[in-house]
Protein backbone atom coordinates (compact mmCIF):
# COMPACT_ATOMS: atom_id res chain seq x y z
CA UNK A 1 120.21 48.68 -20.00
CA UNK A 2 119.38 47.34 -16.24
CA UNK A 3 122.18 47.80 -13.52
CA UNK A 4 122.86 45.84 -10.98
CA UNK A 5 122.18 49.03 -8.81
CA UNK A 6 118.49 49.32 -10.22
CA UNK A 7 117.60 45.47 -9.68
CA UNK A 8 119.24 45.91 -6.17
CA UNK A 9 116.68 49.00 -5.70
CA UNK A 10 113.78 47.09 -6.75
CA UNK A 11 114.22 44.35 -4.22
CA UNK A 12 114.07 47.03 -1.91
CA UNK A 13 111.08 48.64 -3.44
CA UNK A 14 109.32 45.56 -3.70
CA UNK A 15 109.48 45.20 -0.03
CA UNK A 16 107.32 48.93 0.53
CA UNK A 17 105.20 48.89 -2.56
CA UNK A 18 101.55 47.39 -2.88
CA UNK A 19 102.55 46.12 -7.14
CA UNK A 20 105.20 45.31 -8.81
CA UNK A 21 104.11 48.00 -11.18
CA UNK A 22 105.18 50.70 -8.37
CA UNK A 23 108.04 49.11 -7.61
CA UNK A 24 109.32 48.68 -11.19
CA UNK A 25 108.35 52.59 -12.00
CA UNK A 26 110.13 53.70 -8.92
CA UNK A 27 113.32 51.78 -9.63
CA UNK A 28 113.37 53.29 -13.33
CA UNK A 29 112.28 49.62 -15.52
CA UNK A 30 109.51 48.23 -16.95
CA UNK A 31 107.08 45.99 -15.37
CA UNK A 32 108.30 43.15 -17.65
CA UNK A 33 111.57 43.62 -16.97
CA UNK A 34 111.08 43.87 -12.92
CA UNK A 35 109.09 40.69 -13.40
CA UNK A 36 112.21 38.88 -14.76
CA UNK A 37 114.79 40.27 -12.41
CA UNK A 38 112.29 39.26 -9.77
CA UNK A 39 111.24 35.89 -10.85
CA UNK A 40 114.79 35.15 -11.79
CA UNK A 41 116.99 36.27 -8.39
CA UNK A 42 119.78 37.55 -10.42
CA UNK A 43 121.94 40.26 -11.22
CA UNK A 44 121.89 42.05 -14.74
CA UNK A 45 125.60 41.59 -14.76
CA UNK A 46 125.30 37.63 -13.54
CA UNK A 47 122.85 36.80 -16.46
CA UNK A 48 124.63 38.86 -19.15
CA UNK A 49 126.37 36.97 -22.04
CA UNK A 50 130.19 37.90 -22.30
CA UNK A 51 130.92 39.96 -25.33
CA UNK A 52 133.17 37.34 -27.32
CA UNK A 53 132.20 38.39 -30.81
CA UNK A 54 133.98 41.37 -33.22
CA UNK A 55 132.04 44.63 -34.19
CA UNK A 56 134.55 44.45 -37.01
CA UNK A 57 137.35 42.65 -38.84
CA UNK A 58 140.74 41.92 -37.31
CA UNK A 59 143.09 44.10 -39.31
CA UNK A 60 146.10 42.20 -37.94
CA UNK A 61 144.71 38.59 -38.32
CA UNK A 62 147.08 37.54 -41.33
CA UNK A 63 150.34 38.84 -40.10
CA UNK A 64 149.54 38.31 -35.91
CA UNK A 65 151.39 34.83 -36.18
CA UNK A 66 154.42 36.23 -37.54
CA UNK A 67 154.36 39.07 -35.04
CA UNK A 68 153.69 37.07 -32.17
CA UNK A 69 156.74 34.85 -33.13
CA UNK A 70 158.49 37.77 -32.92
CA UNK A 71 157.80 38.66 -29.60
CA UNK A 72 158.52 35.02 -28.72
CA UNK A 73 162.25 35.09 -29.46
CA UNK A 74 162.28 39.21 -28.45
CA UNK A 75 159.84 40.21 -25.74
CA UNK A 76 161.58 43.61 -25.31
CA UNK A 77 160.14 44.54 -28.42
CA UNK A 78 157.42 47.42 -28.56
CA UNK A 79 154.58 47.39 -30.26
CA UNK A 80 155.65 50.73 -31.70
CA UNK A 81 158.18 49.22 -33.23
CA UNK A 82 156.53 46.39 -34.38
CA UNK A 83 153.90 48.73 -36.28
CA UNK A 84 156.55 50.12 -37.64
CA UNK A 85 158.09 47.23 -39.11
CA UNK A 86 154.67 46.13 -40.29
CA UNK A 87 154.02 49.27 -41.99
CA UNK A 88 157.79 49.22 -43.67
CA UNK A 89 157.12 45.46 -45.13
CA UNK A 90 153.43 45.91 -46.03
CA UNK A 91 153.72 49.26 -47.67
CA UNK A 92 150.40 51.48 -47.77
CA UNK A 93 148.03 48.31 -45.87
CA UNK A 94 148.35 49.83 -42.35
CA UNK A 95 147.74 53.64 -41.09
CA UNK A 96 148.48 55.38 -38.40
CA UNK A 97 145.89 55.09 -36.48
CA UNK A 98 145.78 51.36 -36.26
CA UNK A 99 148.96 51.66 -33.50
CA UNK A 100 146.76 51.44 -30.79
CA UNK A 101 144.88 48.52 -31.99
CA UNK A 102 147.86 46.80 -32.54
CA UNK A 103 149.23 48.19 -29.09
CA UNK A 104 146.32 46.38 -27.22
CA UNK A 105 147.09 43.26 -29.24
CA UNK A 106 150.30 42.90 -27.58
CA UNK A 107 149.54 44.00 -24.16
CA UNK A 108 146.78 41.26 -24.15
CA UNK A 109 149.46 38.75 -25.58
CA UNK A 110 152.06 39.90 -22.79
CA UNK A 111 149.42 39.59 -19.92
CA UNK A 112 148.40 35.92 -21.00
CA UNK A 113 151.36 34.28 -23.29
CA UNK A 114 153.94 36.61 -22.60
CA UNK A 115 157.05 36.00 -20.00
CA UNK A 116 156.26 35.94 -16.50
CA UNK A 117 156.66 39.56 -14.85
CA UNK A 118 159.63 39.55 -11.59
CA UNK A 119 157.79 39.35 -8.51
CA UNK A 120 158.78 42.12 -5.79
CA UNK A 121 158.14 40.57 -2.34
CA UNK A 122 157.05 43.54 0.56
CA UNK A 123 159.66 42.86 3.85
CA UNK A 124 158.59 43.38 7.31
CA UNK A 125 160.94 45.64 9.11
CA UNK A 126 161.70 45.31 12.55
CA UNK A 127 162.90 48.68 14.49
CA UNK A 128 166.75 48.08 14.97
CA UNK A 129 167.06 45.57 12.67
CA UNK A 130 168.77 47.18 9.37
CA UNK A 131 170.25 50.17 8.31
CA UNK A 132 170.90 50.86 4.35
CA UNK A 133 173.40 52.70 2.40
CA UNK A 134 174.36 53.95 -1.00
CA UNK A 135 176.06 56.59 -2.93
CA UNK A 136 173.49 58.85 -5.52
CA UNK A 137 174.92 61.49 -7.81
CA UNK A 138 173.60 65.06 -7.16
CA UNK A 139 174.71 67.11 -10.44
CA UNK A 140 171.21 67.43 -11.98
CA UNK A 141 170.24 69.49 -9.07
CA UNK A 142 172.87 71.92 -10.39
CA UNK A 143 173.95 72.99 -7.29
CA UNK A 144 176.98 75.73 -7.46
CA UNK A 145 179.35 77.15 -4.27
CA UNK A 146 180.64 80.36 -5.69
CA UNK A 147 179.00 80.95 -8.80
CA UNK A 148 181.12 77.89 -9.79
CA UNK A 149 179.11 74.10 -10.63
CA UNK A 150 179.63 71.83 -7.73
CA UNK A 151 180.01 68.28 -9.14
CA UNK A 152 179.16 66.04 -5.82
CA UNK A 153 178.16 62.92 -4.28
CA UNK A 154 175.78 62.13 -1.27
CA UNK A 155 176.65 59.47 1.10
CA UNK A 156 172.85 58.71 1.84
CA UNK A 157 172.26 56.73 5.25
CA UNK A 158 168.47 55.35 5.65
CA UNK A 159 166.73 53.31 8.62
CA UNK A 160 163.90 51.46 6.42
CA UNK A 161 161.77 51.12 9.78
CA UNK A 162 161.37 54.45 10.68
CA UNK A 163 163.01 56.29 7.19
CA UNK A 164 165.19 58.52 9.43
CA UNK A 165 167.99 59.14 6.94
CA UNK A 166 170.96 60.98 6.94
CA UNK A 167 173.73 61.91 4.28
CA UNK A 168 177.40 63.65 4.10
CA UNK A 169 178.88 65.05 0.84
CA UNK A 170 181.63 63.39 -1.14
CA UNK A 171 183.22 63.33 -4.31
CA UNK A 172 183.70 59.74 -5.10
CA UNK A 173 182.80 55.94 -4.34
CA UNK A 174 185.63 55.76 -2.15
CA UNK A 175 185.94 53.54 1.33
CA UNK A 176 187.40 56.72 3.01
CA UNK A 177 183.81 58.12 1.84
CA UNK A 178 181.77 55.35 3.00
CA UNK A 179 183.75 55.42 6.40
CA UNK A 180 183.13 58.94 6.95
CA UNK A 181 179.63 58.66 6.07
CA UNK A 182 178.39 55.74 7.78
CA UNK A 183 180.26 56.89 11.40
CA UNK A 184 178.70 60.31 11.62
CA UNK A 185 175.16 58.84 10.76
CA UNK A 186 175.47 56.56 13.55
CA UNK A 187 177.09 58.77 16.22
CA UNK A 188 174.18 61.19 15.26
CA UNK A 189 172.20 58.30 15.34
CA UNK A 190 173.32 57.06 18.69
CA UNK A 191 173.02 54.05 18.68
CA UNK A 192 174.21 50.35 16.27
CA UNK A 193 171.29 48.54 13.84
CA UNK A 194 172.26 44.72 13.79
CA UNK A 195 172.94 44.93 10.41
CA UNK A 196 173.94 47.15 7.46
CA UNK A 197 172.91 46.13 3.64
CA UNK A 198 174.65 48.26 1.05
CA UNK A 199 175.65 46.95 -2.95
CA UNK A 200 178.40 44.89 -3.95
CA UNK A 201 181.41 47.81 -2.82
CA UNK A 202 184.12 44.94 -3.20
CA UNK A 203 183.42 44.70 -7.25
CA UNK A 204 181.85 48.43 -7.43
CA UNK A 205 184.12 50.89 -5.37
CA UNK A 206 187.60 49.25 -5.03
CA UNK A 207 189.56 48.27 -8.14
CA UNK A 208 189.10 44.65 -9.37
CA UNK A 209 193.09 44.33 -9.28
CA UNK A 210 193.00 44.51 -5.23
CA UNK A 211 189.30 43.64 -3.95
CA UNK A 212 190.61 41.85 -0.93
CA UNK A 213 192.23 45.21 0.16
CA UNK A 214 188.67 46.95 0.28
CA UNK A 215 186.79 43.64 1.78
CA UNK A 216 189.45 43.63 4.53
CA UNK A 217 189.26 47.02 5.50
CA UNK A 218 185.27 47.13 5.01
CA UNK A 219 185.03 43.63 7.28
CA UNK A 220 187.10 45.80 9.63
CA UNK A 221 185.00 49.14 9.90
CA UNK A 222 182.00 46.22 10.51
CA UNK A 223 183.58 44.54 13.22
CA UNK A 224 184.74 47.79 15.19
CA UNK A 225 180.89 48.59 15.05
CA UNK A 226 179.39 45.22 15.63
CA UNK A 227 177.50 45.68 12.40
CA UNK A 228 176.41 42.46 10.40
CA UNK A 229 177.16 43.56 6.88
CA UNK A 230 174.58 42.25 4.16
CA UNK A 231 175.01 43.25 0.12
CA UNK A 232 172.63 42.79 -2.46
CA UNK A 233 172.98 40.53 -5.81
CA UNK A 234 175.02 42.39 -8.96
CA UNK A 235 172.57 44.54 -10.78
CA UNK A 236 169.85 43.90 -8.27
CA UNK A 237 169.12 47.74 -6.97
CA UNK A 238 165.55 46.64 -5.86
CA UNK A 239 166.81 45.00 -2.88
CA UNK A 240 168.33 48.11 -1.70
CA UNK A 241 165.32 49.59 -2.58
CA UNK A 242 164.45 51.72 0.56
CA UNK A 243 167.49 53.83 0.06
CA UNK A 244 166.78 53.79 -2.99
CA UNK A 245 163.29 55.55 -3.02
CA UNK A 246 165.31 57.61 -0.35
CA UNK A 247 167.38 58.72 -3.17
CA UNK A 248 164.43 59.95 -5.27
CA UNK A 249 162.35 61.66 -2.19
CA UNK A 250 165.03 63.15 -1.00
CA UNK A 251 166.45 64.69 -4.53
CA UNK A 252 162.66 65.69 -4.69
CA UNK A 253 162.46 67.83 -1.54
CA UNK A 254 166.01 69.44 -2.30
CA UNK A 255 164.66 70.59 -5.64
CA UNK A 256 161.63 71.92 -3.96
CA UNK A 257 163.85 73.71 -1.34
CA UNK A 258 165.86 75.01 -3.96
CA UNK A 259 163.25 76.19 -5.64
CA UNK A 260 161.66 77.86 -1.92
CA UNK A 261 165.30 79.29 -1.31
CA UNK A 262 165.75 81.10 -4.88
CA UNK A 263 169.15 80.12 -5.71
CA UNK A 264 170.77 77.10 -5.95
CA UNK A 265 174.29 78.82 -5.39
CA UNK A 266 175.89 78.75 -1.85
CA UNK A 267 178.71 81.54 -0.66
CA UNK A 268 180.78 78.36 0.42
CA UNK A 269 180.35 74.23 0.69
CA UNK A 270 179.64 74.52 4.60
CA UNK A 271 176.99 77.22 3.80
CA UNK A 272 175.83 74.34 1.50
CA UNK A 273 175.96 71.46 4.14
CA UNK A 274 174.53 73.68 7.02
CA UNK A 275 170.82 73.67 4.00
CA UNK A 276 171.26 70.15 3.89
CA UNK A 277 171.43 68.90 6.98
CA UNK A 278 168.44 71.39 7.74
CA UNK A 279 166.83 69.89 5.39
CA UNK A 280 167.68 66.17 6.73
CA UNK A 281 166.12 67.76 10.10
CA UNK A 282 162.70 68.64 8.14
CA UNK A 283 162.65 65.41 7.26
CA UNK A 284 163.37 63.69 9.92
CA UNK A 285 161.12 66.03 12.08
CA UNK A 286 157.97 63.35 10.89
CA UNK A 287 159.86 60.58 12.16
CA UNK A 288 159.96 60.84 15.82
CA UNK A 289 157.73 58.62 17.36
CA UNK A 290 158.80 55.55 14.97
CA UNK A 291 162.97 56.72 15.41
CA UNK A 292 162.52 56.37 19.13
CA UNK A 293 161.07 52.76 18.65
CA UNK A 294 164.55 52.26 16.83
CA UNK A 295 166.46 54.11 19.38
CA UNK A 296 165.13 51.81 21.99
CA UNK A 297 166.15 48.90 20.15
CA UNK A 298 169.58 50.06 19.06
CA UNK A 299 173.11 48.98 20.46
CA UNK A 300 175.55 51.13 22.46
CA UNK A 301 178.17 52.47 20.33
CA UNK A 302 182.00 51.48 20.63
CA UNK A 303 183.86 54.24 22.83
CA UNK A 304 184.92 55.80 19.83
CA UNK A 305 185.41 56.43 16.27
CA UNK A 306 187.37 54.21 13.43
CA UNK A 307 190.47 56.45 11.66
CA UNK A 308 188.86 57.19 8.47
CA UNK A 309 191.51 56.94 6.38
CA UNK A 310 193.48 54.33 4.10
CA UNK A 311 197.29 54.48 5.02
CA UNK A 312 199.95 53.97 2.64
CA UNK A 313 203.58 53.63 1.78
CA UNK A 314 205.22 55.42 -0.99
CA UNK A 315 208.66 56.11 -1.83
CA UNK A 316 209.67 59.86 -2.92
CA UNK A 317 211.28 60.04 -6.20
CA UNK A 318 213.63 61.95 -7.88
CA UNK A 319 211.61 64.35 -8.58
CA UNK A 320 210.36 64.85 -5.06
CA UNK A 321 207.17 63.61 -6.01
CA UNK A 322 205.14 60.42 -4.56
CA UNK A 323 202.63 58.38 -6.71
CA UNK A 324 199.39 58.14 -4.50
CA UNK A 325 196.07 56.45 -5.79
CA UNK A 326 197.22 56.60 -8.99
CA UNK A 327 197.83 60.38 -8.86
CA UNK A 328 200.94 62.69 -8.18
CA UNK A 329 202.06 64.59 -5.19
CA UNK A 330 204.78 66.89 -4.48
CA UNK A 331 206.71 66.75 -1.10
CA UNK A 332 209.47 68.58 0.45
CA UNK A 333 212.88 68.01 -1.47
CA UNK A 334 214.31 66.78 1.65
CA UNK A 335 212.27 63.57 1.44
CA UNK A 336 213.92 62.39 -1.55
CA UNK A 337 214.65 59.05 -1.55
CA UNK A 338 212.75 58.23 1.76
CA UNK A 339 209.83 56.35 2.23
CA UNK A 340 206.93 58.01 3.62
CA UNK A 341 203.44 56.93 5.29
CA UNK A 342 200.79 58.54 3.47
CA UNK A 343 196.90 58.63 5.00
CA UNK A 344 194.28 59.37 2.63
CA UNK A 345 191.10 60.63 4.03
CA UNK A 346 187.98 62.10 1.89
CA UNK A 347 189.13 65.36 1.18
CA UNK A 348 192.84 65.30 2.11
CA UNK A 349 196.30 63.23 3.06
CA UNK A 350 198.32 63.89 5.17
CA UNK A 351 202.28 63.01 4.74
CA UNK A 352 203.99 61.23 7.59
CA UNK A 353 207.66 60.39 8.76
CA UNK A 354 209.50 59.11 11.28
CA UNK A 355 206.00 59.48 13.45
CA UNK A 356 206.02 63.08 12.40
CA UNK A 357 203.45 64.86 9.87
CA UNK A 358 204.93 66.77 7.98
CA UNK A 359 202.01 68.01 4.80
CA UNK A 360 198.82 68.15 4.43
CA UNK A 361 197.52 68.16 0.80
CA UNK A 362 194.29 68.35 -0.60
CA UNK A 363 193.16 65.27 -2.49
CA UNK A 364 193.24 65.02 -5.87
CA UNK A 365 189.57 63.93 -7.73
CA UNK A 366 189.74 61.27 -10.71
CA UNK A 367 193.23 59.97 -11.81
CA UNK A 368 196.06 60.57 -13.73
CA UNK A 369 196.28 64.07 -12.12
CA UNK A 370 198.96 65.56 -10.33
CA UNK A 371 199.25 68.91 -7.73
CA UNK A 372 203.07 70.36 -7.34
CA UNK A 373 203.41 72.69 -4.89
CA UNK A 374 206.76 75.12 -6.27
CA UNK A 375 207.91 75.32 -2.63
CA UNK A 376 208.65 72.12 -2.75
CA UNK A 377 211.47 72.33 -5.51
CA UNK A 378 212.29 76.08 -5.89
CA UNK A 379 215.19 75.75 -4.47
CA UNK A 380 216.60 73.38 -6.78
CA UNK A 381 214.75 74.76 -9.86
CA UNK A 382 216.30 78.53 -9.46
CA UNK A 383 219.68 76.54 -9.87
CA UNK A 384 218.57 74.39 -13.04
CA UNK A 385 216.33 77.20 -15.25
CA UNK A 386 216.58 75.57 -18.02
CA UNK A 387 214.50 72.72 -16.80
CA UNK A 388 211.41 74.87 -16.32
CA UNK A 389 210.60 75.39 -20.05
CA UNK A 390 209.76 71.75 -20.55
CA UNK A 391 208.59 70.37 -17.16
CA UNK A 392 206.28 67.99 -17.10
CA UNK A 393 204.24 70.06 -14.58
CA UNK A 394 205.09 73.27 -15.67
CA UNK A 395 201.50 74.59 -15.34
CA UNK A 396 201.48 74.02 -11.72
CA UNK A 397 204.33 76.65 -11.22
CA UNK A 398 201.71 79.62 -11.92
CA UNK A 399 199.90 80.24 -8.47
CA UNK A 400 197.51 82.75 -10.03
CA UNK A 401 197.01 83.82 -12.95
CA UNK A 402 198.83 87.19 -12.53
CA UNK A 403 201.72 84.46 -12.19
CA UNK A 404 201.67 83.07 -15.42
CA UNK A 405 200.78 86.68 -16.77
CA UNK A 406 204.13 87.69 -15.53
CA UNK A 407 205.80 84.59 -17.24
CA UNK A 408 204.17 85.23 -20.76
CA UNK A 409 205.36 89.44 -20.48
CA UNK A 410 208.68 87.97 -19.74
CA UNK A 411 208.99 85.29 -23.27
CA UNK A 412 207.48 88.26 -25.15
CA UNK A 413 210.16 91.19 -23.74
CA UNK A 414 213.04 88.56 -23.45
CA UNK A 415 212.36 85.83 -24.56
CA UNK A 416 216.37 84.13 -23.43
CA UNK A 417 216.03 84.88 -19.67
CA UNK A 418 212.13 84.63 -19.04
CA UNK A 419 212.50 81.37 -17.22
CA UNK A 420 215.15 82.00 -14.93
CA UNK A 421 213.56 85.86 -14.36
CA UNK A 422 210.55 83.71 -13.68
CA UNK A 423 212.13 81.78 -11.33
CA UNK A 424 213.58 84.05 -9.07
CA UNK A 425 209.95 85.91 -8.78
CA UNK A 426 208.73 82.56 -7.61
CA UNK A 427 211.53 81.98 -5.40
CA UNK A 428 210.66 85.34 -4.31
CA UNK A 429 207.24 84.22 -3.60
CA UNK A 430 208.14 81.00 -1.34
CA UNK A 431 210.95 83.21 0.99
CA UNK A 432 208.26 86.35 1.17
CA UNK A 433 205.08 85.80 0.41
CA UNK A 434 202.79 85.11 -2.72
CA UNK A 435 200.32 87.42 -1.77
CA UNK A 436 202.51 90.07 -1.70
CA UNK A 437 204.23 89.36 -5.35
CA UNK A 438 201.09 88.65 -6.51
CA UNK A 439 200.29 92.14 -5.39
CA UNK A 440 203.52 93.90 -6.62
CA UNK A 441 202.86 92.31 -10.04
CA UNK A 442 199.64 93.83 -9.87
CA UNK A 443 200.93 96.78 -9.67
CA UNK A 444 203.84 96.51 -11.74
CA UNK A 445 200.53 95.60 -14.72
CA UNK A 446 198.20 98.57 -13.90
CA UNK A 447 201.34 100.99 -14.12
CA UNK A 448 202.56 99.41 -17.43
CA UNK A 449 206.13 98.72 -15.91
CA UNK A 450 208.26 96.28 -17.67
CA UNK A 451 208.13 93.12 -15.51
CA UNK A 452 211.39 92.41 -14.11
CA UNK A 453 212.24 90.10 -10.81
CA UNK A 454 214.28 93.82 -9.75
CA UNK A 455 210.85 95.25 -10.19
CA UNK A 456 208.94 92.67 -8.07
CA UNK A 457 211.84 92.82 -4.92
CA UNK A 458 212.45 96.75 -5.22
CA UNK A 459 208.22 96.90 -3.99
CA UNK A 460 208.61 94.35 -1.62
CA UNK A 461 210.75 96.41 0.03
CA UNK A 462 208.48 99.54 -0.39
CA UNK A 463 205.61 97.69 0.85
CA UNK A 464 203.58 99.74 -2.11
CA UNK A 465 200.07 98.77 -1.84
CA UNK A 466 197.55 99.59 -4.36
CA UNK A 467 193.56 100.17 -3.21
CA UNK A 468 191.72 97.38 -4.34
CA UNK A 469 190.46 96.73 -7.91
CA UNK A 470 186.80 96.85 -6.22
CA UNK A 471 187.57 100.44 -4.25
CA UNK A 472 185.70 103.24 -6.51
CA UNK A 473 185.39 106.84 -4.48
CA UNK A 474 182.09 108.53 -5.57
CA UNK A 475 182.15 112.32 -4.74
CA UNK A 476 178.72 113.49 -2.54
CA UNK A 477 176.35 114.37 -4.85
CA UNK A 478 175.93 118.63 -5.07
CA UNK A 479 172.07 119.34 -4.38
CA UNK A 480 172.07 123.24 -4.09
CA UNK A 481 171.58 123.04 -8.15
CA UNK A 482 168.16 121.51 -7.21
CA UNK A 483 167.32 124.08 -4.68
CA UNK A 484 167.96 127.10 -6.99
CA UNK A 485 165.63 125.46 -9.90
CA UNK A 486 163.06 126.07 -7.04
CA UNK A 487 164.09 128.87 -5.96
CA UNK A 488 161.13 131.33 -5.34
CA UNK A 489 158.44 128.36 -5.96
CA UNK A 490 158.75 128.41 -9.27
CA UNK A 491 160.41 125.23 -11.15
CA UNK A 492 162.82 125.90 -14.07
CA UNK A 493 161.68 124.17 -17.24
CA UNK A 494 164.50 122.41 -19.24
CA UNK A 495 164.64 123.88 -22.87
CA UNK A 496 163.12 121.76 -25.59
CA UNK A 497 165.25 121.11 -28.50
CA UNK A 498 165.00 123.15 -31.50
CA UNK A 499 162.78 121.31 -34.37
């Protein structure tokens, strides 16, 4: 068969050769068939007849009406699984290998009959024009701080001009999360985009019983920044899309600097977000010359940062607890009727009154959990023992677990006064110190004492220490035994064992 490359060479030929015949023979054809491509000025592929006939019978002729009505009322549908219905109803007519036969069938019927594919429309980007946000889980990188799995968030921050991107760890979909992260990416930034696109946070971050709350305090962060806030439709990622791909690259290189580093476990979380932000610089390292087109472009910021926190009322109850975020907090007995200002920030809140703080507690994650710190209500609960057994937050009375080790020694020896036994170690712990009963009970175990709160306050006063758990003494190893096996140059042999 003639290519259009050989009747393109013969033109040439014909140009430098005396006959056709030379011409034709150089350009690999017959003399005939030069004559034609000559005489007739065209192509091989403009003259040759389109292949519209079968080299052999359609095996899904009878049944392609039914399947293509099919795919009419259910254009998800695979061919796989159409073949496989097909072979289910028509037992033993169609094999195997007749899949991909029928799999061409359909993707000729989707590119011609088939619903019309969503179009995705390319967007010029100006240099301070836009930033873009979003939150991306990081758990399949199975990062760990302490040999223990770090479930975590990354606030991701992306410039889709010049992809300079920064991010900040978090733990949920919070505003006090997006607040946090979006200020330190512009005040390492420098400098204010016109306008920041992130999804739908009033429907997707704050509950659906109190959106206005999060749109008012969003529209606020906005306005102290002079940021034009833009979201996308609901279940429209693609419009985000830059962060998006951000997302994936940037999971990508982490993987790969995982992989480079040869651990995915940190000593501690700053440890952690020290690698990532020198990762961020790697990144951003590429970026320079574009960034400084944004940079030029960018607005002052404001003369300083927005309190990232959401502040709150709640009341302390009876049980010197307050209900925050739908989680529960202990507070000083005191408080007890008061109400108190509470701010919630990412990682903690802090407990305000009368223009005073007064705690700061680390946040609980999720809901429905609670954190009870036995200071708090010792007092009280050394005077009512009895309540301990069946608190409803009994398990965050046992500081460590040499704690609760002490409680379960006390049940088993006696059984009657193990709470209030309990209770006075505790109290012991919150007028001392917890290390230090933590430490007495340690010794009290590795002596095999009977646990008794006696036991606990007589080596409090003694200030008995024990060496730590970890502190092994290994005597200097004796080497003259080697140097009289070679004594005189001669090497001892061992004695063999008898046979």
């Amino acid at each position: 068969m003639v290519t259009d490359q050989q009747a393109r060479r013969l033109k040439k030929l014909m140009e430098t050769e005396k006959t056709l015949a030379a011409a034709a023979a150089k350009a690999g054809m017959d003399e005939k068939t030069a004559r034609k491509y000559r005489d007739g000025g065209r192509l091989p592929s403009e003259i040759r007849a389109a292949h519209t006939w079968r080299t052999r019978g359609d095996a899904f002729g009878e049944v392609w009406d039914e399947v293509r009505a099919q795919l009419e009322r259910n254009p998800g549908l695979e061919a796989k699984t159409l073949f496989a219905d097909l072979q289910r109803r028509f037992a033993g007519r169609f094999g195997d290998g007749q899949l991909r036969t029928l799999q061409r069938r359909v993707k000729a019927w989707r590119a011609v009959e088939g619903p019309r594919r969503e179009v995705f429309f390319a967007q010029v980007h100006r240099p301070g024009e836009l930033c873009q946000s979003d939150f991306t889980w990081m758990n399949d990188l199975e990062v760990t701080v302490a040999g223990q799995r770090f479930g975590h968030l990354l606030y991701h921050f992306v410039l889709p001009y010049s992809n300079w991107e920064a991010g900040t760890v978090c733990f949920s979909e919070s505003f006090e999360s997006l607040s946090e992260g979006l200020q330190s990416a512009l005040w390492e930034l420098g400098g204010v985009p016109r306008a920041h696109r992130t999804d739908r946070l009033s429907t997707a971050v704050q509950k659906t019983d109190h959106p206005e709350d999060f749109t008012r305090r969003y529209a606020g962060l906005l306005d102290h920044y002079g940021l034009e806030g833009r979201t996308i439709q609901a279940a429209q990622a693609h419009e985000n899309g830059d962060v998006e791909q951000r997302h994936y690259r940037f999971k990508e290189a982490l993987d790969q600097a995982l992989l480079l580093r040869g651990s995915r476990d940190f000593a501690s979380r700053t440890t952690y977000a020290v690698f990532l932000r020198g990762l961020f610089g790697q990144l951003n390292a590429g970026r320079r010359e574009r960034l400084g087109e944004e940079r030029a472009a960018l607005r002052p910021l404001p003369a300083r940062r927005l309190e990232a926190c959401k502040r709150v009322e709640a009341r302390v109850g009876p049980g010197s607890t307050i209900r925050v975020n739908h989680n529960v907090y202990s507070v000083d007995s005191r408080l007890i009727g008061e109400t108190v200002e509470v701010r919630l920030y990412v990682e903690h809140l802090e407990v305000w009154h009368g223009q005073r703080r007064l705690e700061t507690i680390p946040r609980l994650r999720g809901e429905a959990k609670h954190r009870i710190q036995y200071r708090h209500i010792i007092d009280w609960l050394v005077r009512k023992p009895g309540a301990f057994e069946n608190y409803r937050y009994r398990d965050d009375l046992f500081p460590t677990s040499r704690f609760r080790m002490a409680y379960d020694a006390l049940r088993a020896g006696r059984p009657a006064r193990a709470s209030r036994d309990y209770l006075r170690i505790l109290h012991l712990a919150a007028r001392e110190s917890e290390t230090l009963v933590d430490e007495a009970l340690r010794g009290l175990f590795h002596e095999e004492r009977p646990i008794t709160a006696e036991a606990v306050e007589a080596r409090l006063r003694d200030r008995q220490r024990l060496a730590a758990p970890t502190a092994v003494r290994i005597a200097p190893a004796d080497l003259t035994a080697y140097d009289a096996l070679l004594a005189g140059g001669e090497v001892a042999a061992w004695p063999l064992p008898a046979m």
